[in-house]
Protein backbone atom coordinates (compact mmCIF):
# COMPACT_ATOMS: atom_id res chain seq x y z
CA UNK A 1 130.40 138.77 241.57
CA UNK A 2 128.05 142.28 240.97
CA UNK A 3 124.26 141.50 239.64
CA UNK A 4 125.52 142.56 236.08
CA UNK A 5 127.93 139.72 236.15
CA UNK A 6 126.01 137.41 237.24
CA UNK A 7 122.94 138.32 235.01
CA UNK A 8 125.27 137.85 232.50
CA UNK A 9 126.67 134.25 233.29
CA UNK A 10 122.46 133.15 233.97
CA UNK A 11 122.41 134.45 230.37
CA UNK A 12 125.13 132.65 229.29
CA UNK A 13 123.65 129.24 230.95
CA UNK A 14 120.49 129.54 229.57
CA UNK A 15 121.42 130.07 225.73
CA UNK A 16 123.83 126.42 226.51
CA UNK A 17 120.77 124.94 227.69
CA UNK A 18 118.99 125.63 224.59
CA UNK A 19 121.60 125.17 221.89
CA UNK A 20 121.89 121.74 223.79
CA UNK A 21 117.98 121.29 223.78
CA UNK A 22 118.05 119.71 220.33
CA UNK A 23 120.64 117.35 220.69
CA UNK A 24 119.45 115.65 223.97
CA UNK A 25 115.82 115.05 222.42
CA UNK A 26 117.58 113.64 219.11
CA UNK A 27 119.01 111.36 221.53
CA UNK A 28 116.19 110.27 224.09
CA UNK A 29 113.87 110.48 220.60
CA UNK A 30 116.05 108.05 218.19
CA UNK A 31 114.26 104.55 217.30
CA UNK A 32 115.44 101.90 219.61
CA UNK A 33 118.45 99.56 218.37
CA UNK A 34 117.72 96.09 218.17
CA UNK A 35 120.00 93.60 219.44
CA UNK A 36 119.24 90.42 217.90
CA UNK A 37 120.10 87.41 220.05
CA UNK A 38 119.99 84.11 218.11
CA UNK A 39 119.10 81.96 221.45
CA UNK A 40 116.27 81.71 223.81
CA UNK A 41 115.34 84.45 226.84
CA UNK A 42 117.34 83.33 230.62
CA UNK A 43 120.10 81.53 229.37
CA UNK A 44 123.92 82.78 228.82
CA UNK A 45 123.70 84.17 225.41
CA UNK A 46 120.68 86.37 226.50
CA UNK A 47 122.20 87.02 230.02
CA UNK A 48 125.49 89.01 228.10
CA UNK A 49 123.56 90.72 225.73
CA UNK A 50 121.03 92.18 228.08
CA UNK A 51 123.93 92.85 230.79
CA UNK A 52 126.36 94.88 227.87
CA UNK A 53 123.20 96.36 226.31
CA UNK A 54 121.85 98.53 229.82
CA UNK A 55 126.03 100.00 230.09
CA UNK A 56 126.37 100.50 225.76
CA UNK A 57 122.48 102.22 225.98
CA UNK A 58 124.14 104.85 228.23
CA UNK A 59 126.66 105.81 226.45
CA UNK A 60 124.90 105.88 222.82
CA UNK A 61 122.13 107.65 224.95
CA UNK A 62 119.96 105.66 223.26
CA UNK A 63 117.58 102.40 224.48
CA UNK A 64 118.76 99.16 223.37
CA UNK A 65 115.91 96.29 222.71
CA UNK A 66 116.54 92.67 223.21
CA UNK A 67 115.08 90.88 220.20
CA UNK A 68 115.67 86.61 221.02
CA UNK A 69 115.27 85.22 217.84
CA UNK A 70 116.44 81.11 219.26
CA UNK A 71 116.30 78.15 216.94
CA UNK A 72 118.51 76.40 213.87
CA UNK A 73 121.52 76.78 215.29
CA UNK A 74 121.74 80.63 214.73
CA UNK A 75 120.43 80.77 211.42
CA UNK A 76 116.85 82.10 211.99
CA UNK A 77 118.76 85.12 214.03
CA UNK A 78 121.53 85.32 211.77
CA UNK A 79 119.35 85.52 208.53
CA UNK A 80 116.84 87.71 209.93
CA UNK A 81 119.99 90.52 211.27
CA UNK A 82 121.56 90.00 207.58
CA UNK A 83 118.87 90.93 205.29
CA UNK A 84 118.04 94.07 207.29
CA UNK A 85 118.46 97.30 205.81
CA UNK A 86 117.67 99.08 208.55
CA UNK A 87 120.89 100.29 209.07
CA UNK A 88 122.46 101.66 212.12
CA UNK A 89 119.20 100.34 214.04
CA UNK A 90 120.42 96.52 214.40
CA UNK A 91 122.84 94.52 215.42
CA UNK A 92 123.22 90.43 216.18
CA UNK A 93 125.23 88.65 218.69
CA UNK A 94 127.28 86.61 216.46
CA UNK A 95 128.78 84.02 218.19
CA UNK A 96 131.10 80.31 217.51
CA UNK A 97 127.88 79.22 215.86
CA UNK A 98 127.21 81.91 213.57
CA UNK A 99 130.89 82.47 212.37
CA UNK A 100 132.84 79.44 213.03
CA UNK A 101 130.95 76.07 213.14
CA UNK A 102 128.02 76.70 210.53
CA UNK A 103 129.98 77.46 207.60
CA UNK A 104 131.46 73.73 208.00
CA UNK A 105 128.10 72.24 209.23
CA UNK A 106 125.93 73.51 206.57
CA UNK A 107 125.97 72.65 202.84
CA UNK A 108 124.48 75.76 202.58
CA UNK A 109 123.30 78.81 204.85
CA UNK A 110 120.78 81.58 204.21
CA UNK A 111 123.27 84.50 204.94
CA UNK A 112 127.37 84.09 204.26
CA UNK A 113 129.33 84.61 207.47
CA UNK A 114 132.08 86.53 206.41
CA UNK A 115 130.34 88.80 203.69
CA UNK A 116 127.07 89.70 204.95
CA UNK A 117 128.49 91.21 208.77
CA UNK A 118 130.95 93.88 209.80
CA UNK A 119 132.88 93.00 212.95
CA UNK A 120 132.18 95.46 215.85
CA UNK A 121 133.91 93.72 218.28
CA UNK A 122 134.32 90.54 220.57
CA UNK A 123 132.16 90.27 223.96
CA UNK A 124 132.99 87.63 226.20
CA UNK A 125 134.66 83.65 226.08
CA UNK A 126 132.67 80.97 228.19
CA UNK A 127 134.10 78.50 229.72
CA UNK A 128 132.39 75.13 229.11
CA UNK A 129 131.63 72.93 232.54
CA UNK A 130 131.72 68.99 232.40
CA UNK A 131 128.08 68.73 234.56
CA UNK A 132 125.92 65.76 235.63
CA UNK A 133 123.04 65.50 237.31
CA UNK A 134 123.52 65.19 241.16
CA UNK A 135 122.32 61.34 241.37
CA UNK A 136 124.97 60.38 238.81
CA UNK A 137 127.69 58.35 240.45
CA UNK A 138 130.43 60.14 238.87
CA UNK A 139 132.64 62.47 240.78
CA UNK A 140 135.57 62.55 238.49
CA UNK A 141 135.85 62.26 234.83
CA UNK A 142 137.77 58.64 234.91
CA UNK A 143 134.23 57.65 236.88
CA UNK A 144 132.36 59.54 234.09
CA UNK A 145 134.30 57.45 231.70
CA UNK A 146 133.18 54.09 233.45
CA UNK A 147 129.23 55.46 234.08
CA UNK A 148 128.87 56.01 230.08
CA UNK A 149 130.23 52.66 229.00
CA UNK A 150 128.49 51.09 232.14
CA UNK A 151 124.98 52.24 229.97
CA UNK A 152 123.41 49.98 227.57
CA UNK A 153 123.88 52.57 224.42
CA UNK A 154 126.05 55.18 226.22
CA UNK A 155 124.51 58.70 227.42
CA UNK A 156 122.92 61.82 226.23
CA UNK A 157 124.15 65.06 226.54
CA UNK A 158 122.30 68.07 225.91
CA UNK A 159 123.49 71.41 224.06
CA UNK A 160 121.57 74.62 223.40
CA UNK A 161 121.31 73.87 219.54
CA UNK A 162 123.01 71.56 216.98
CA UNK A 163 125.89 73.50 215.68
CA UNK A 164 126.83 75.50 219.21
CA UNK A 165 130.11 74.93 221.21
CA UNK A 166 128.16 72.58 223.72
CA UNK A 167 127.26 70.56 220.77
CA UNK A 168 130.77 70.57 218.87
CA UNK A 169 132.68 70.32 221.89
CA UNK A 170 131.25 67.03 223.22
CA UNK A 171 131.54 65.69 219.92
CA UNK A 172 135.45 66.54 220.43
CA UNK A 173 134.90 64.68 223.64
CA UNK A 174 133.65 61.55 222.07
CA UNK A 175 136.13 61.56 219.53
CA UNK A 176 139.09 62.09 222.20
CA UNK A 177 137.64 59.23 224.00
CA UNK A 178 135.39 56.66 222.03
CA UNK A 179 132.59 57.36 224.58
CA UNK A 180 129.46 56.02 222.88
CA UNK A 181 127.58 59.85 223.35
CA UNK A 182 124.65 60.90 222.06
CA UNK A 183 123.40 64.50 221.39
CA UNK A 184 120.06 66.44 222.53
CA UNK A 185 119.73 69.30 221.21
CA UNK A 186 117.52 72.33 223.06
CA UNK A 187 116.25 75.69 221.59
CA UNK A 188 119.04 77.52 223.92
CA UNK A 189 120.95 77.12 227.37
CA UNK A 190 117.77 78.52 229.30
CA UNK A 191 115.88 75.31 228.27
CA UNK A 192 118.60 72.71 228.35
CA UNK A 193 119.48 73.23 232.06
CA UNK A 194 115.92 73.05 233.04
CA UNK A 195 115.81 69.52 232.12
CA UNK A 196 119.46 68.55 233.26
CA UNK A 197 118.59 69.53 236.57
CA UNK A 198 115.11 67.53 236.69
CA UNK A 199 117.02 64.46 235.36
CA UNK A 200 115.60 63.81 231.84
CA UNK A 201 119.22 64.49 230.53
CA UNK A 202 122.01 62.99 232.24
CA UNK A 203 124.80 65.29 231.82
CA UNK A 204 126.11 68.15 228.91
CA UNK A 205 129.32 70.05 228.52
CA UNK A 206 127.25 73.38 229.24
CA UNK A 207 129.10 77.16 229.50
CA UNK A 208 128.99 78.68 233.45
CA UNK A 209 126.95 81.48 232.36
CA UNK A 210 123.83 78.63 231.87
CA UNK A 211 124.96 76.17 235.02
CA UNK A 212 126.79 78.26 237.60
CA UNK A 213 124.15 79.20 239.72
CA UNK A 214 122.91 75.41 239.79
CA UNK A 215 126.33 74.18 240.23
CA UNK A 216 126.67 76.59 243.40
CA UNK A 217 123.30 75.61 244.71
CA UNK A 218 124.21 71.83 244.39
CA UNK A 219 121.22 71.11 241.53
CA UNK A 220 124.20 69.94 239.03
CA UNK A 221 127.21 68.83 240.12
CA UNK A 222 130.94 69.77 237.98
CA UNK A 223 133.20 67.10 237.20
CA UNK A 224 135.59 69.16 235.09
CA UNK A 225 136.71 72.40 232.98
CA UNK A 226 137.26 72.44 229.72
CA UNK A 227 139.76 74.91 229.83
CA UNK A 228 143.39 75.78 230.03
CA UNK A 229 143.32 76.44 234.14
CA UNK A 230 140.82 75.98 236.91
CA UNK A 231 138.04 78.61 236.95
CA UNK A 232 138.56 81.21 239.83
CA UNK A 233 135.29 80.45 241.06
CA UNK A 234 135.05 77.16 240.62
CA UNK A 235 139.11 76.61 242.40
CA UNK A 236 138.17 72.64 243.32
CA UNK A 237 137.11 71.44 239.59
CA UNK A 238 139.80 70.19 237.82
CA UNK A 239 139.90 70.86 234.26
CA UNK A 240 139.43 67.85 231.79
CA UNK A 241 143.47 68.29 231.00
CA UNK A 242 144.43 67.45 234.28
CA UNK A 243 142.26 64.36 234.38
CA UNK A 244 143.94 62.55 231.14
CA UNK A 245 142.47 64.42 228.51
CA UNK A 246 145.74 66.37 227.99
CA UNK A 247 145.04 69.40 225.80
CA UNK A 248 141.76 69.34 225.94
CA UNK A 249 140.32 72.95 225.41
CA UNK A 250 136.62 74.41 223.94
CA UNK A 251 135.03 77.21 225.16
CA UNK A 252 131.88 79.32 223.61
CA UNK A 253 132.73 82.88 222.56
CA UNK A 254 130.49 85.90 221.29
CA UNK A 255 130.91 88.86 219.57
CA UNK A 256 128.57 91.65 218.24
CA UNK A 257 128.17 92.68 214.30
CA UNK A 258 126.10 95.01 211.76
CA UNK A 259 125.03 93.92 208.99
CA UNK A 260 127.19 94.46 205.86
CA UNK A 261 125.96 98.00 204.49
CA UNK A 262 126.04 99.43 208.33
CA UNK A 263 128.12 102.90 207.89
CA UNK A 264 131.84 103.06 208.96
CA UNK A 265 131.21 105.87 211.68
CA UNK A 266 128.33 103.55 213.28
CA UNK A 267 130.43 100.53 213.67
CA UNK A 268 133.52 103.26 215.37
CA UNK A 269 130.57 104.45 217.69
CA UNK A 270 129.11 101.10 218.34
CA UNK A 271 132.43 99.97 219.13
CA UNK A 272 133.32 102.70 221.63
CA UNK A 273 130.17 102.10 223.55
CA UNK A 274 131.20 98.45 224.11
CA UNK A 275 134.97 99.20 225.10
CA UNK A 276 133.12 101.29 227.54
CA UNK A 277 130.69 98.97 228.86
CA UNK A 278 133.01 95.68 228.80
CA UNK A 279 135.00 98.17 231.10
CA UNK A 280 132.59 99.24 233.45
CA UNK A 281 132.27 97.97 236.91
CA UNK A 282 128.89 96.66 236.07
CA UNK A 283 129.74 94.40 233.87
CA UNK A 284 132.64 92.96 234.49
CA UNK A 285 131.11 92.24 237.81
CA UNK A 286 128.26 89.94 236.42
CA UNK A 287 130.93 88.51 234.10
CA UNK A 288 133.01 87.46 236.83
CA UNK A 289 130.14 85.56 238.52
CA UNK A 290 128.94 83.91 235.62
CA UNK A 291 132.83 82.86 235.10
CA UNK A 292 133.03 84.71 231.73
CA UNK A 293 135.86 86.38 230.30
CA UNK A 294 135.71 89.78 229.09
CA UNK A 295 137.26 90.36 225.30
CA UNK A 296 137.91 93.94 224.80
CA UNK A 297 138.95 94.75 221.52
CA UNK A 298 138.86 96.42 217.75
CA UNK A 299 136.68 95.42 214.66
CA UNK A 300 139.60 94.26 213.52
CA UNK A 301 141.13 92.25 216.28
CA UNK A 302 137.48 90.39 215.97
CA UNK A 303 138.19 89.57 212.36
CA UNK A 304 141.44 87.92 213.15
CA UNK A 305 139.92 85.98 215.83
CA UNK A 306 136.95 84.82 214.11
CA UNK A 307 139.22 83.56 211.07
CA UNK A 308 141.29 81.06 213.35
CA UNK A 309 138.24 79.81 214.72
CA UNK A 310 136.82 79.24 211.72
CA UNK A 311 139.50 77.36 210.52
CA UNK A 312 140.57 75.48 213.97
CA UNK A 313 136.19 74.06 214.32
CA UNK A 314 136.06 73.49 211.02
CA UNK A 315 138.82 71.19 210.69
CA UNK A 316 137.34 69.30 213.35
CA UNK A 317 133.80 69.00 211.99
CA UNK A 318 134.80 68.27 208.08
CA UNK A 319 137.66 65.25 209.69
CA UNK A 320 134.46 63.73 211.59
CA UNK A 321 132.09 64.56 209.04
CA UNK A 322 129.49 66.15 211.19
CA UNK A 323 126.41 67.59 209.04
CA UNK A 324 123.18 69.27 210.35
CA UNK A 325 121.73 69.00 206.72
């Protein structure tokens, strides 16, 4: 290459570098997006989001804020990520609470589920875990079985809000089985664990995002899996099915939505940042060693999924007549 040419290809270079100038600050200068997260800091919920959001902030080029908005079973979250207008700028982890179980629960709700969000797409399924406290006799769920009825009054179990998957699925529990069972409702995971392992709560059907790492450590001991097949990690926990409660399947899901409003091309771009990141070895690394299950997928795949839900919970909770109002 003679000094002409290569003159010529620094010149070429440098004009790329500033037509490109622009678009990079547009980028690194937009307003942060808020994720809205209806449950408190540390526990599962707020684990995925903040775990998806550093891989999707990457691609979008673009910082991604955790917002935890925790409390009434979704709603405050929920309500707040509905009546924004601040379009393109906010999204909400909308999860079994938000789309499935509150329609049924509540006589009425400050935002509609299926008007006021557009789908992006699903995030991840947790398992649920069958966990006591270590000094709890049980080792099996038939023993479980004979430790609640041995109680004057039965047991408490403790979910990360009235309404959630830990909630509805141990009232599934207690209507499979008759168990006399009690619910305790916490402001999230984070704060529900803390007080199953020091004791003050005997036991909760809670997902492995929340427990695993006390499970592992020996703070909380599994007695079974609500799930189709043994977790990977957890090999030696049977699930519930196994143990007599044939059939016997809940897990917690999450997916991520816009408010209603949010344009078309935002929701295609939002999407295509999470394919990414639920794809990257990041992720599905941390997923794997919380337990969670990845669910890749369209806007519309999400909308399918969210509609049998809906119907499958609240079947459940209208035949038992479970109200949080």
């Amino acid at each position: 290459m003679n000094i002409f040419e290569s003159s010529r290809r620094a010149l070429g270079l440098a004009l790329l570098a500033v037509a490109l100038a622009p678009a990079v600050a547009t980028a690194q200068d937009a307003k942060p997006l808020e994720w809205v997260v209806g449950y408190a800091a540390g526990g599962g919920s707020d684990t995925v989001a903040r775990t998806i959001a550093e891989e999707m902030s990457k691609s979008l080029k673009r910082a991604i804020i955790v917002n935890n908005k925790p409390g009434a079973a979704t709603n405050i979250a929920a309500d707040y990520a509905a009546k924004s207008k601040d379009y393109g700028n906010i999204m909400l982890t909308a999860d079994f609470a938000t789309l499935a179980a509150n329609p049924a629960l509540f006589a009425k709700l400050p935002y509609n589920a299926e008007a006021d969000f557009v789908p992006v797409g699903l995030l991840a399924r947790f398992p649920l875990l069958l966990v006591v406290h270590p000094s709890n006799p049980a080792k099996n769920f038939k023993e479980f079985a004979a430790w609640v009825k041995s109680n004057p009054g039965g047991a408490n179990y403790a979910s990360s809000g009235p309404g959630s998957p830990q909630h509805l699925a141990a009232e599934m529990l207690k209507q499979r089985t008759g168990l006399p069972l009690q619910h305790v409702a916490y402001r999230g995971g984070a704060p529900a664990v803390i007080d199953l392992v020091g004791g003050q709560v005997p036991f909760a059907l809670m997902d492995t995002a929340t427990v695993q790492q006390y499970v592992t450590s020996g703070k909380l001991r599994a007695i079974g899996v609500a799930s189709k097949e043994r977790l990977k990690n957890f090999p030696d926990v049977p699930t519930l099915s196994e143990q007599g409660l044939t059939g016997f399947e809940a897990s917690a899901w999450q997916g991520l939505v816009v408010p209603k409003g949010t344009s078309p091309d935002t929701v295609l771009a939002l999407n295509k940042a999470l394919q990414a990141a639920l794809s990257s070895t990041a992720v599905k690394a941390r997923l794997e060693v919380l337990s969670l299950e990845p669910l890749p997928g369209t806007p519309e795949q999400m909308a399918s999924y969210v509609r049998s839900e809906r119907d499958r919970w609240g079947t459940l909770i209208r035949k038992n007549q479970i109200r949080l109002d």
